[in-house]
N, C-alpha and C. Protein backbone atom coordinates (compact mmCIF):
# COMPACT_ATOMS: atom_id res chain seq x y z
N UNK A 1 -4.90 -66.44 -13.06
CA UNK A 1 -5.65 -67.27 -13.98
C UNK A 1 -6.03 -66.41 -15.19
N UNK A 2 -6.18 -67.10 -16.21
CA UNK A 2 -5.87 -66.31 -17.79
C UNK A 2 -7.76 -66.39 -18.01
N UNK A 3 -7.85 -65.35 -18.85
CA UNK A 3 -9.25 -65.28 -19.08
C UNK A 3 -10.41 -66.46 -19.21
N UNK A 4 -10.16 -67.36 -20.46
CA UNK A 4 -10.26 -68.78 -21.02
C UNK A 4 -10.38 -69.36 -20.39
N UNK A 5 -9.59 -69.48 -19.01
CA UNK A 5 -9.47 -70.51 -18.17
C UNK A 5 -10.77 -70.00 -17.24
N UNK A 6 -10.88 -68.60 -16.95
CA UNK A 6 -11.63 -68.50 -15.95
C UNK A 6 -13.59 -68.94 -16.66
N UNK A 7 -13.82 -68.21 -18.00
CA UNK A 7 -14.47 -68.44 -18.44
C UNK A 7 -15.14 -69.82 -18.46
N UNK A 8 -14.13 -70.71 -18.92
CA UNK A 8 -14.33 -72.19 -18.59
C UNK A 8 -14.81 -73.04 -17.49
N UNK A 9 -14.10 -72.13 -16.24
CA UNK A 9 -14.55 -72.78 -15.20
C UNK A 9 -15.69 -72.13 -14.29
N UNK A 10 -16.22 -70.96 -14.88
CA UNK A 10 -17.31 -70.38 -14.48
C UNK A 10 -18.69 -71.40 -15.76
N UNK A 11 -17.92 -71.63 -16.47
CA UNK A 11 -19.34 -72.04 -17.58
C UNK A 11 -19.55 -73.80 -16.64
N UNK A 12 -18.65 -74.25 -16.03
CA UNK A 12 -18.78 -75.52 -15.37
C UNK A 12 -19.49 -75.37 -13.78
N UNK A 13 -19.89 -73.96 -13.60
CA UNK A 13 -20.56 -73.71 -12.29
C UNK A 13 -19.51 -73.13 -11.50
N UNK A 14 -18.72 -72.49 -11.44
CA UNK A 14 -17.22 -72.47 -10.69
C UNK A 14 -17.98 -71.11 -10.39
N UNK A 15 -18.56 -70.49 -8.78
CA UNK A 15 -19.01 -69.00 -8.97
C UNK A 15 -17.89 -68.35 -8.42
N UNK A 16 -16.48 -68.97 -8.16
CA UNK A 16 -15.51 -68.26 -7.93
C UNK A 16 -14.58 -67.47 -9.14
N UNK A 17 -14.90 -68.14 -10.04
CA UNK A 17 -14.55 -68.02 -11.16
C UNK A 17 -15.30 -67.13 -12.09
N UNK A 18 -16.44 -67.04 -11.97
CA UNK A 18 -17.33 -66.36 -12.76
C UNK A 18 -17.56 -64.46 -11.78
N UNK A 19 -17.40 -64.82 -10.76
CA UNK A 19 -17.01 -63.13 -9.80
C UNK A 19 -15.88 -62.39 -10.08
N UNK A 20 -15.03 -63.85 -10.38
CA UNK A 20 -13.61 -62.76 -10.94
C UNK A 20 -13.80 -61.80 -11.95
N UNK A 21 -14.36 -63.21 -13.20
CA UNK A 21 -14.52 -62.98 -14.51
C UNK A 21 -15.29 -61.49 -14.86
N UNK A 22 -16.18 -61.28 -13.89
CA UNK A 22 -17.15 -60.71 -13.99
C UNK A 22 -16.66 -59.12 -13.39
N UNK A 23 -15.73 -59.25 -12.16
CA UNK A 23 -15.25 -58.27 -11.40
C UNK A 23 -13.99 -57.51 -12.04
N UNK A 24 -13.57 -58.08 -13.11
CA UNK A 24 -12.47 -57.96 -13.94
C UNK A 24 -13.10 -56.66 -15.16
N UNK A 25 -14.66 -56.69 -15.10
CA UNK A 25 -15.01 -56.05 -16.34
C UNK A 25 -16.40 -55.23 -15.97
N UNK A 26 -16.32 -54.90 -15.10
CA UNK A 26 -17.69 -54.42 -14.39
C UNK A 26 -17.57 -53.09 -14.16
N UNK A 27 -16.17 -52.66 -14.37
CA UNK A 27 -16.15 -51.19 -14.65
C UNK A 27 -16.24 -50.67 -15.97
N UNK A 28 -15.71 -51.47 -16.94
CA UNK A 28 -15.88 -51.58 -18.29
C UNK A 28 -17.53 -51.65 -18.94
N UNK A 29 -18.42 -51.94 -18.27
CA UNK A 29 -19.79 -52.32 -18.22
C UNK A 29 -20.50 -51.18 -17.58
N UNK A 30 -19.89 -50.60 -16.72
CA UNK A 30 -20.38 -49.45 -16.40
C UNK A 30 -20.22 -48.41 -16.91
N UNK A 31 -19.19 -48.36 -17.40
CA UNK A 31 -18.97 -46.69 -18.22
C UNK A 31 -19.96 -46.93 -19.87
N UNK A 32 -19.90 -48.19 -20.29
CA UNK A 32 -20.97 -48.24 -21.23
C UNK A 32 -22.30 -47.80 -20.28
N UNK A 33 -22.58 -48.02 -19.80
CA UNK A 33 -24.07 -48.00 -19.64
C UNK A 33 -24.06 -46.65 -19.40
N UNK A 34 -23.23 -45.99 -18.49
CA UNK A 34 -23.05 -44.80 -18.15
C UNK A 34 -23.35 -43.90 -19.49
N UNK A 35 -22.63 -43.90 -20.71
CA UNK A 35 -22.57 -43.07 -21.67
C UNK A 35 -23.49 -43.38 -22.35
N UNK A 36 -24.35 -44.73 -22.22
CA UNK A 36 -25.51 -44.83 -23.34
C UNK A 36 -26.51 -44.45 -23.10
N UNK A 37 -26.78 -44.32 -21.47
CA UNK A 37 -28.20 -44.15 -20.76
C UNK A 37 -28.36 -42.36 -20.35
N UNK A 38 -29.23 -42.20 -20.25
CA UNK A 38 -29.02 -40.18 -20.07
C UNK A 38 -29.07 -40.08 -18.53
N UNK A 39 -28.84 -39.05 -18.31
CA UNK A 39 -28.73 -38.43 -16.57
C UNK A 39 -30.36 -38.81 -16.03
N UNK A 40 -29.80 -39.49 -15.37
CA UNK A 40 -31.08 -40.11 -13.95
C UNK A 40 -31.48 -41.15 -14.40
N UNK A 41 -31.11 -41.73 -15.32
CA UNK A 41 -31.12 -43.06 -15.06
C UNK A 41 -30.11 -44.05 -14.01
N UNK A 42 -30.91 -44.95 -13.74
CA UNK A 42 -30.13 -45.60 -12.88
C UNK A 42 -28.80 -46.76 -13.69
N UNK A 43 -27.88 -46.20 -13.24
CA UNK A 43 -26.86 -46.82 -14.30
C UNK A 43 -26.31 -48.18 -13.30
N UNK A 44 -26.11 -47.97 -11.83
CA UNK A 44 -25.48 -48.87 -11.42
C UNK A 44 -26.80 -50.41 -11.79
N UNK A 45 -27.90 -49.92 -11.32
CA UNK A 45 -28.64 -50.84 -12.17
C UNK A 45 -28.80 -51.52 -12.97
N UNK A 46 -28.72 -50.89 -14.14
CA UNK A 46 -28.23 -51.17 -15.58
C UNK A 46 -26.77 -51.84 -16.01
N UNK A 47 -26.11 -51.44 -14.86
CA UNK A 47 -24.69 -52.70 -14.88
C UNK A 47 -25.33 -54.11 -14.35
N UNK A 48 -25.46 -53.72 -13.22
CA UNK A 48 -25.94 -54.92 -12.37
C UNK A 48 -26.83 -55.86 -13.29
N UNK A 49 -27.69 -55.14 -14.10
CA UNK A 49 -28.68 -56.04 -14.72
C UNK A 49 -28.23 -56.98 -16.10
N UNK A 50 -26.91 -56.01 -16.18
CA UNK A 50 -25.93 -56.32 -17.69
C UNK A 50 -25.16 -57.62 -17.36
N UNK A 51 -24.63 -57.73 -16.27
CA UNK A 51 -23.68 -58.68 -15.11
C UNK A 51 -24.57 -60.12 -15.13
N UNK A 52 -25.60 -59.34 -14.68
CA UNK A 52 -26.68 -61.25 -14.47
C UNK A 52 -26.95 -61.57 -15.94
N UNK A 53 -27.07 -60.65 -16.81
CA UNK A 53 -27.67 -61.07 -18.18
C UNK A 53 -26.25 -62.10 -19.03
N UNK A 54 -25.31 -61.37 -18.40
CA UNK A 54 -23.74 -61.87 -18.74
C UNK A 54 -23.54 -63.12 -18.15
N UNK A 55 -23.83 -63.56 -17.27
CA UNK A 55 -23.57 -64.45 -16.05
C UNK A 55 -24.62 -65.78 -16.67
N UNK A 56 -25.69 -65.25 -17.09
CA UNK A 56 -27.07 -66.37 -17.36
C UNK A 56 -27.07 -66.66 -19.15
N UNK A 57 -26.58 -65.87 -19.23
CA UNK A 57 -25.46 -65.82 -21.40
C UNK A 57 -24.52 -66.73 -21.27
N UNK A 58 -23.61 -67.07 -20.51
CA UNK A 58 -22.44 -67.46 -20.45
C UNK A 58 -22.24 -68.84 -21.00
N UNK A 59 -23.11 -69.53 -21.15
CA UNK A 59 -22.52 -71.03 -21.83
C UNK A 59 -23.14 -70.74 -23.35
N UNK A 60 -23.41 -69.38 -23.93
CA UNK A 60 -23.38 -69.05 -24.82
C UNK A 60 -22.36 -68.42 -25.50
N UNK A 61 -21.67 -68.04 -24.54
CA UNK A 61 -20.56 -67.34 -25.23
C UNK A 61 -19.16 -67.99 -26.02
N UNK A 62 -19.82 -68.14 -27.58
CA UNK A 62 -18.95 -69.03 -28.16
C UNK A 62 -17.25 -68.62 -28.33
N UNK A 63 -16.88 -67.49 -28.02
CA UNK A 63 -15.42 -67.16 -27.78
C UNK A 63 -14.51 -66.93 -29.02
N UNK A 64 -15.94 -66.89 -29.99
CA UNK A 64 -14.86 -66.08 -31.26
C UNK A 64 -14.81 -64.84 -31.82
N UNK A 65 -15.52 -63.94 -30.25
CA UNK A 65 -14.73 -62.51 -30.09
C UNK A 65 -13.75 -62.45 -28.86
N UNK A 66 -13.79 -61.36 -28.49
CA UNK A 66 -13.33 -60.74 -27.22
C UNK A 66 -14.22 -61.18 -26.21
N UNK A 67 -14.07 -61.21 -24.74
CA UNK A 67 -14.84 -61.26 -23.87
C UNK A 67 -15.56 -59.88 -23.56
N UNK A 68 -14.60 -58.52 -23.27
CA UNK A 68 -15.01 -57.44 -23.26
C UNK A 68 -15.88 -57.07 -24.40
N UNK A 69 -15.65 -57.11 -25.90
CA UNK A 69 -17.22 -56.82 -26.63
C UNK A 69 -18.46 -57.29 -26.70
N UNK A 70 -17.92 -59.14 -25.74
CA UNK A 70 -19.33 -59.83 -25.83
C UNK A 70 -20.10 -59.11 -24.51
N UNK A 71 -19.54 -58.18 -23.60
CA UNK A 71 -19.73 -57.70 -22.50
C UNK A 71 -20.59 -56.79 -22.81
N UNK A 72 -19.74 -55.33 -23.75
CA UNK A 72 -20.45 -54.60 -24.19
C UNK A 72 -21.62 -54.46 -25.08
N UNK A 73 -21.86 -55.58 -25.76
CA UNK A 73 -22.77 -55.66 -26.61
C UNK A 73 -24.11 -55.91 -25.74
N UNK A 74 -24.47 -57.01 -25.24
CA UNK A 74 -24.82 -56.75 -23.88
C UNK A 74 -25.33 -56.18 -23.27
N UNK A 75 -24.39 -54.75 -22.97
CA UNK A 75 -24.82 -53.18 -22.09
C UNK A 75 -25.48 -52.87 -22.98
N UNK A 76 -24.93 -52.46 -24.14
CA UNK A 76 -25.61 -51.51 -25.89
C UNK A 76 -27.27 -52.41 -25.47
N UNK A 77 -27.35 -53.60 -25.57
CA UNK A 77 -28.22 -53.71 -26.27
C UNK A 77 -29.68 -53.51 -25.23
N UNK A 78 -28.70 -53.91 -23.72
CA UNK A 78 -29.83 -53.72 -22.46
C UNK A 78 -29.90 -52.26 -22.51
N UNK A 79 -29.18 -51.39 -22.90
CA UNK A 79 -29.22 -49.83 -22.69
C UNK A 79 -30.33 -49.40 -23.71
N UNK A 80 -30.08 -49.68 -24.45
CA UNK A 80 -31.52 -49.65 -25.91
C UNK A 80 -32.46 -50.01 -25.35
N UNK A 81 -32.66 -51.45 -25.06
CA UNK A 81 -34.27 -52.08 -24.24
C UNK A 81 -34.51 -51.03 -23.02
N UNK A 82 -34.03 -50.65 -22.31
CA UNK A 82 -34.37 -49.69 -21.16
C UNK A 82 -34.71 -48.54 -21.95
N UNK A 83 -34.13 -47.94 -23.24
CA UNK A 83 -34.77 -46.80 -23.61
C UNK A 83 -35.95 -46.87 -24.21
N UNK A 84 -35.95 -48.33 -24.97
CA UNK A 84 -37.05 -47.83 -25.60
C UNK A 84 -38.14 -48.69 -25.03
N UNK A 85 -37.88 -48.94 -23.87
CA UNK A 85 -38.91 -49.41 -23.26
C UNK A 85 -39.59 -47.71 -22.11
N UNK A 86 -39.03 -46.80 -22.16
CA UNK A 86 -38.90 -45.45 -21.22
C UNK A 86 -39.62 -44.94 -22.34
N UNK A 87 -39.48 -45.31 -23.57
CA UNK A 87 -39.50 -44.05 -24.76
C UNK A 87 -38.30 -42.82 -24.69
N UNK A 88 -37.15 -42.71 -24.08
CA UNK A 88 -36.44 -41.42 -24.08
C UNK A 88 -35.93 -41.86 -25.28
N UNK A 89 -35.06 -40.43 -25.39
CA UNK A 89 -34.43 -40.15 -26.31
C UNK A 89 -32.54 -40.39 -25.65
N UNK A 90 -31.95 -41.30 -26.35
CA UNK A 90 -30.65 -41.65 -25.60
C UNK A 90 -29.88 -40.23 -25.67
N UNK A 91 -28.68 -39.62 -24.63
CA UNK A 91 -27.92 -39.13 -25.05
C UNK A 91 -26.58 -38.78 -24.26
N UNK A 92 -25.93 -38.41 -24.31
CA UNK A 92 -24.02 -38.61 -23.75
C UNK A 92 -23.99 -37.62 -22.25
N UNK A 93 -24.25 -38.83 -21.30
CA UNK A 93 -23.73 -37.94 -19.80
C UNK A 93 -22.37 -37.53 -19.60
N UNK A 94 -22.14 -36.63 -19.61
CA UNK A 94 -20.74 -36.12 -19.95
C UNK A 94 -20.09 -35.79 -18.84
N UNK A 95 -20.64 -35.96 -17.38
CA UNK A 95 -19.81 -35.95 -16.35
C UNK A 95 -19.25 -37.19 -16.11
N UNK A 96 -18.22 -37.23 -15.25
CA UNK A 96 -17.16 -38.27 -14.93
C UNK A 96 -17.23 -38.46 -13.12
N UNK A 97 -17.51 -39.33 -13.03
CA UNK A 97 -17.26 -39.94 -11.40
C UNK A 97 -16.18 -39.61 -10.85
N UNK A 98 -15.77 -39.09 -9.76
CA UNK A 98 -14.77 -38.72 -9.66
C UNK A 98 -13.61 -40.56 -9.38
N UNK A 99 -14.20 -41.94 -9.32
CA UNK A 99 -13.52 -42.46 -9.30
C UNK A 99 -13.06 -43.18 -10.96
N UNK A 100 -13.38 -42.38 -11.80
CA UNK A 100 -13.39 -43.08 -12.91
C UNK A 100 -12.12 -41.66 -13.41
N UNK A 101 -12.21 -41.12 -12.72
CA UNK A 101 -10.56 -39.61 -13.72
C UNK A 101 -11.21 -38.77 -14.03
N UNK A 102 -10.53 -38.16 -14.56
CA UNK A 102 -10.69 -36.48 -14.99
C UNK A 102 -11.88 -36.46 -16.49
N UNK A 103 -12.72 -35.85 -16.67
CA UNK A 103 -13.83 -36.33 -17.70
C UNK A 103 -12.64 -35.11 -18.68
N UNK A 104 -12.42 -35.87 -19.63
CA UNK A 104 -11.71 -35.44 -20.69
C UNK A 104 -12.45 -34.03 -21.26
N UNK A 105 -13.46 -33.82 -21.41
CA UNK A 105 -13.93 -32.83 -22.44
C UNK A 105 -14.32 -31.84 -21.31
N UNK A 106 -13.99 -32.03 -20.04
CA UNK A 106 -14.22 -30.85 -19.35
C UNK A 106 -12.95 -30.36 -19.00
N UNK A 107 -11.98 -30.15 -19.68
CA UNK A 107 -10.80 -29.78 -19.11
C UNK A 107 -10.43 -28.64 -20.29
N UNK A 108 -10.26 -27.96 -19.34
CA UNK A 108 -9.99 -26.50 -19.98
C UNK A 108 -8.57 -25.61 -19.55
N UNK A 109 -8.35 -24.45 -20.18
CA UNK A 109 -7.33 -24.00 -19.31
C UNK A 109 -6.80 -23.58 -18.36
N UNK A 110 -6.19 -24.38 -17.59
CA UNK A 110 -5.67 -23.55 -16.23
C UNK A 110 -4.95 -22.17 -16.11
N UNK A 111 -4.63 -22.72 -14.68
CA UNK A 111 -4.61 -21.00 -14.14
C UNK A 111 -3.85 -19.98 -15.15
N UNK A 112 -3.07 -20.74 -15.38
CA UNK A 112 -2.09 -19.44 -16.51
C UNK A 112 -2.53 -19.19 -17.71
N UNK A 113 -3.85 -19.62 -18.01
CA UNK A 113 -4.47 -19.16 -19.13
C UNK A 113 -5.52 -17.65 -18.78
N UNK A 114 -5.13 -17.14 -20.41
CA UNK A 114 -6.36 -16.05 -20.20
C UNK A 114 -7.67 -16.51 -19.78
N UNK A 115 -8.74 -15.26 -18.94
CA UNK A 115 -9.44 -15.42 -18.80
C UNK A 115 -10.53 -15.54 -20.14
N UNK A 116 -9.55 -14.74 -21.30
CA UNK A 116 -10.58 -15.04 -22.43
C UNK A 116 -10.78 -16.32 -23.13
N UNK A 117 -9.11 -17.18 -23.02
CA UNK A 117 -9.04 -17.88 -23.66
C UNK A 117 -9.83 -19.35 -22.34
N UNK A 118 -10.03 -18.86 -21.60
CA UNK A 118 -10.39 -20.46 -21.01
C UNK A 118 -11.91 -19.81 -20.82
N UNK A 119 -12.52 -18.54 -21.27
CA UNK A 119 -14.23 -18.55 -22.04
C UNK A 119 -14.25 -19.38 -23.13
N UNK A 120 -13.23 -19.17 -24.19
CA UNK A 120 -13.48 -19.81 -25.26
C UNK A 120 -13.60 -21.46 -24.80
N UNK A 121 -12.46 -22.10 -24.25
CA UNK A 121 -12.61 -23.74 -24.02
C UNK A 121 -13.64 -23.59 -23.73
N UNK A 122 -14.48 -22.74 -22.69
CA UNK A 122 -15.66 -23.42 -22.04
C UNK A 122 -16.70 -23.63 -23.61
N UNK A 123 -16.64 -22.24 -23.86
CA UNK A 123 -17.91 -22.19 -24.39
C UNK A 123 -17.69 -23.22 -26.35
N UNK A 124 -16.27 -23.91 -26.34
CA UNK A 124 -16.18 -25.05 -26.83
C UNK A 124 -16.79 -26.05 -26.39
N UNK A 125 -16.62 -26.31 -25.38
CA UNK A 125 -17.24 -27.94 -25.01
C UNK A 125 -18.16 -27.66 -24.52
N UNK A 126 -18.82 -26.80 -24.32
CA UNK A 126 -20.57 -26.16 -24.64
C UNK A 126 -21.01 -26.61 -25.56
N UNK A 127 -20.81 -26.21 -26.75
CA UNK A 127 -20.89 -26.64 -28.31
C UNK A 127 -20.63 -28.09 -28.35
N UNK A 128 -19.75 -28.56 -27.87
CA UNK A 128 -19.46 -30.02 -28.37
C UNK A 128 -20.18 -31.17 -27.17
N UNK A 129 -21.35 -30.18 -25.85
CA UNK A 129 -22.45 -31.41 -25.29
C UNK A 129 -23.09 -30.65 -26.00
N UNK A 130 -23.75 -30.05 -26.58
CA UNK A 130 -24.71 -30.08 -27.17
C UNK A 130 -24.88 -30.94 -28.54
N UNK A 131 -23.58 -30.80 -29.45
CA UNK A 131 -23.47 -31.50 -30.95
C UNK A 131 -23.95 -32.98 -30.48
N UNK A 132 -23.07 -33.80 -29.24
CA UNK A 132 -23.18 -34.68 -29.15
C UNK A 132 -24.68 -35.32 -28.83
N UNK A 133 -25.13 -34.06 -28.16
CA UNK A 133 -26.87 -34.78 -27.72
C UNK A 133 -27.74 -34.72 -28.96
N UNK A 134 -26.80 -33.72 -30.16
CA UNK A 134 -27.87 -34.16 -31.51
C UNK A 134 -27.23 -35.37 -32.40
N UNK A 135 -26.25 -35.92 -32.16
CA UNK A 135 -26.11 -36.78 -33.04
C UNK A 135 -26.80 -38.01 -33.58
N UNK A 136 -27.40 -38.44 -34.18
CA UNK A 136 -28.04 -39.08 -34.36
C UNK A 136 -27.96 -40.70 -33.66
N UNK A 137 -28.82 -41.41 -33.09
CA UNK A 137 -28.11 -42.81 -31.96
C UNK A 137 -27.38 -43.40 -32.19
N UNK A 138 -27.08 -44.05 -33.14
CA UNK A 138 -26.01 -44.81 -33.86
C UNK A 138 -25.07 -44.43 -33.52
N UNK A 139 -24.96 -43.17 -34.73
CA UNK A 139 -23.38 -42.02 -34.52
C UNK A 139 -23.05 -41.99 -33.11
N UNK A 140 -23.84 -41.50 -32.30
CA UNK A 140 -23.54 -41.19 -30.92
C UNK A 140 -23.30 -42.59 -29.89
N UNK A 141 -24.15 -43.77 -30.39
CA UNK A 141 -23.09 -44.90 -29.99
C UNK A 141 -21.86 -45.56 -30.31
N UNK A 142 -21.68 -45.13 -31.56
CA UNK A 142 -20.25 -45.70 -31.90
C UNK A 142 -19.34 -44.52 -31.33
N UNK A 143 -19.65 -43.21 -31.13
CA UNK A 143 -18.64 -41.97 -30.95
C UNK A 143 -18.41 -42.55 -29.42
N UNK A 144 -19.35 -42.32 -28.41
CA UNK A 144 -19.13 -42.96 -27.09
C UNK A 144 -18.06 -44.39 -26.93
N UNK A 145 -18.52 -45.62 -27.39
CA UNK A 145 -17.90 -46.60 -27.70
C UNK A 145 -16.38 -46.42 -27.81
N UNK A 146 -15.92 -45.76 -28.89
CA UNK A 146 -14.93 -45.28 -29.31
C UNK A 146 -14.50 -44.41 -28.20
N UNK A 147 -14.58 -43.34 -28.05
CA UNK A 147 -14.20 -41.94 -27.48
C UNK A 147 -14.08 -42.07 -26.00
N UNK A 148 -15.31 -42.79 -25.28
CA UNK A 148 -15.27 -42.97 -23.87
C UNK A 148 -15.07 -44.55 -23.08
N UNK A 149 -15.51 -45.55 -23.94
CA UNK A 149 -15.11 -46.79 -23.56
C UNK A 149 -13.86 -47.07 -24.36
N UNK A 150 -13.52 -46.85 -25.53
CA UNK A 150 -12.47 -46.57 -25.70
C UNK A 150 -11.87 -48.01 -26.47
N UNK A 151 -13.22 -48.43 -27.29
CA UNK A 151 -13.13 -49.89 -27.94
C UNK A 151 -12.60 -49.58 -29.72
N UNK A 152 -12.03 -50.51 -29.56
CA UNK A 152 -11.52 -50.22 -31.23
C UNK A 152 -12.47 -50.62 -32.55
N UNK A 153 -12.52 -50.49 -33.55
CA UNK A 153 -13.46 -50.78 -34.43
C UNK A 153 -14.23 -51.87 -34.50
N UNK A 154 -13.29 -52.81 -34.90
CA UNK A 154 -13.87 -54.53 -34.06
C UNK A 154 -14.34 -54.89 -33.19
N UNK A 155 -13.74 -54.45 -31.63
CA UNK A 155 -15.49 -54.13 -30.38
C UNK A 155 -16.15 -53.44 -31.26
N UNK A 156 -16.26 -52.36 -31.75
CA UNK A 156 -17.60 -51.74 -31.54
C UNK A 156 -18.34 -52.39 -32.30
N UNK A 157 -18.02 -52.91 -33.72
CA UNK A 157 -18.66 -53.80 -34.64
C UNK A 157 -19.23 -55.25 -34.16
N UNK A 158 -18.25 -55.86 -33.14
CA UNK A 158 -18.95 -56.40 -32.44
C UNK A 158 -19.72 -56.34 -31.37
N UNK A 159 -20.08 -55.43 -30.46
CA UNK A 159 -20.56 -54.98 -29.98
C UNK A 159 -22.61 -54.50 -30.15
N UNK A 160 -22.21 -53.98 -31.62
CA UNK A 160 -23.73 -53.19 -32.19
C UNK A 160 -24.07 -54.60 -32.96
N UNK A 161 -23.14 -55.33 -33.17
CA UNK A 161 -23.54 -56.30 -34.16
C UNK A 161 -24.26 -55.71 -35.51
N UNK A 162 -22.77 -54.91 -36.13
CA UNK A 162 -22.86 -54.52 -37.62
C UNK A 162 -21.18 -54.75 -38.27
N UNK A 163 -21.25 -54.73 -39.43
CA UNK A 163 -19.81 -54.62 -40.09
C UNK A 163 -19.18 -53.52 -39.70
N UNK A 164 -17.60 -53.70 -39.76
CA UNK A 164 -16.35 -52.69 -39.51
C UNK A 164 -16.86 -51.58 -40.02
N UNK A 165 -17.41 -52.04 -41.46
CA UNK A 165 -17.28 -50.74 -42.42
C UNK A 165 -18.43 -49.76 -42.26
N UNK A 166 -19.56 -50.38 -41.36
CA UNK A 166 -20.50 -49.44 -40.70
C UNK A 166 -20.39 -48.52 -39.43
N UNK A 167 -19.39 -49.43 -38.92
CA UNK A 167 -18.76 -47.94 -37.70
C UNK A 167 -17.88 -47.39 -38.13
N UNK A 168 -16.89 -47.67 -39.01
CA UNK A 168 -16.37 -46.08 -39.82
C UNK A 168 -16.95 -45.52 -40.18
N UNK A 169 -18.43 -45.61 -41.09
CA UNK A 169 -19.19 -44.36 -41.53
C UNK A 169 -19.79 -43.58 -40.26
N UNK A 170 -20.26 -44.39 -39.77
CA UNK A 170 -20.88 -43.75 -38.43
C UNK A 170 -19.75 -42.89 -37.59
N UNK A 171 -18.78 -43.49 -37.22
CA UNK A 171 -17.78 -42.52 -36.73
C UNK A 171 -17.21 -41.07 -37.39
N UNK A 172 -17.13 -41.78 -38.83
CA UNK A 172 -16.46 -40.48 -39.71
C UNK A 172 -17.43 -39.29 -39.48
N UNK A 173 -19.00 -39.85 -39.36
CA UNK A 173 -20.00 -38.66 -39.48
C UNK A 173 -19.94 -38.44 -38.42
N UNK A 174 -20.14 -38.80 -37.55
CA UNK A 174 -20.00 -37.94 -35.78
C UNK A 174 -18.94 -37.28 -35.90
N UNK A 175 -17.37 -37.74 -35.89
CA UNK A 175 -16.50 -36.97 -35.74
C UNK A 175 -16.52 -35.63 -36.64
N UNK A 176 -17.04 -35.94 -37.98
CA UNK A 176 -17.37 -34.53 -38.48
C UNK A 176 -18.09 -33.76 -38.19
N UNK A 177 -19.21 -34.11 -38.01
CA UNK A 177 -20.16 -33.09 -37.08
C UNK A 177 -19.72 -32.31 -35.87
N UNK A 178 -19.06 -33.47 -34.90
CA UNK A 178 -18.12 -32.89 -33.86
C UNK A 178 -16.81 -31.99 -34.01
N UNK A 179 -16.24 -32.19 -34.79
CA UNK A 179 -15.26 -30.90 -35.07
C UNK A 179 -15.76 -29.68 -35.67
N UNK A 180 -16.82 -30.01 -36.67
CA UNK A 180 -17.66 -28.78 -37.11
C UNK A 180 -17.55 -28.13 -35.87
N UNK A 181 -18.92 -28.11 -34.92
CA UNK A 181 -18.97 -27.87 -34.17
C UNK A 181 -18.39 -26.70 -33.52
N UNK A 182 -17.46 -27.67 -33.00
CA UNK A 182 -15.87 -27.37 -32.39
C UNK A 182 -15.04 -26.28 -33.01
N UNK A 183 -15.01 -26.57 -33.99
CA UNK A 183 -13.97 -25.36 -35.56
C UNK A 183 -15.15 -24.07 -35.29
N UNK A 184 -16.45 -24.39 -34.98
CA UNK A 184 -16.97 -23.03 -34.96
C UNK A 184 -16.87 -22.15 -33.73
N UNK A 185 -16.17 -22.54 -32.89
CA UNK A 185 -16.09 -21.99 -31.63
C UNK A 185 -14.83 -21.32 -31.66
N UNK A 186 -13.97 -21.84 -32.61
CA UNK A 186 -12.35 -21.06 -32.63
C UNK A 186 -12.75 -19.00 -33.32
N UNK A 187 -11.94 -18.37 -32.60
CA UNK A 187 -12.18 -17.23 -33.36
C UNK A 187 -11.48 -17.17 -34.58
């Protein structure tokens, strides 16, 4: 059954339809929350709570985005209300579940690399959790968005609910900051 269809027949009460719908994107919902919320927060929570908010939204969802950004927007925006209802300060959990793959920015050189040269990777992506925990929230939600959920400009714009042309600036400046960074770690 094709998305549309399922959507449809979950908005008519169908809860077979709306578990699919829902089970189809609940990992997608989690790695947002995952990257927006900081270490010890409760993230499966924060899905779960994203899921019912999705589920009790649903004859709202007028369908002239994506289903997945109306998803994520959603997480973004319950991930914000949980912070700033905590008062923290948001910032990028950079470990990876081991059922979600290999966390990209911890991968360094293997065995046949020097021992000097796989100091340097480390003490690169040293530099680049730290850049990321200063980036400013925005930056650091569209960089996540992008980088770890892995949404293209249009999610993310729909998503934060701002124009295209505001998550390119925001991106361009994270990613610059982040290669800074990064470029300073090369000898």
């Amino acid at each position: 059954m094709d998305e549309g269809e399922l959507i449809a027949r979950a908005r008519c009460g169908d809860r077979a339809a709306a578990a699919e719908l829902l089970s189809r994107h609940d990992r997608l919902v989690y790695r947002t929350c995952r990257r927006l919320l900081p270490t010890g927060e409760d993230v499966e929570g924060a899905t779960q709570e994203t899921l019912l908010r999705a589920l009790r939204s649903l004859p709202r969802f007028t369908g002239s985005g994506s289903f997945p950004g109306w998803l994520v927007a959603i997480a973004a925006n319950h991930c914000r209300d949980r912070l700033r209802r905590r008062k923290l300060v948001p910032f990028e959990a950079l470990e990876t579940a081991d059922d979600e793959g290999p966390d990209l920015l911890a991968v360094t050189p293997g065995g046949g690399a020097s021992p000097e040269r796989a100091s340097m990777a480390r003490q690169a992506v040293g530099l680049l959790h730290r850049e990321l925990e200063r980036l400013p929230a925005r930056q650091r939600e569209v960089f996540s968005l992008r980088f770890f959920v892995g949404l293209d400009l249009e999610g993310i714009a729909a998503a934060l609910g701002v124009d295209v042309g505001t998550v390119k600036t925001h991106l361009h400046r994270a990613v610059h900051r982040v290669r800074a960074a990064v470029e300073e770690a090369r000898p």
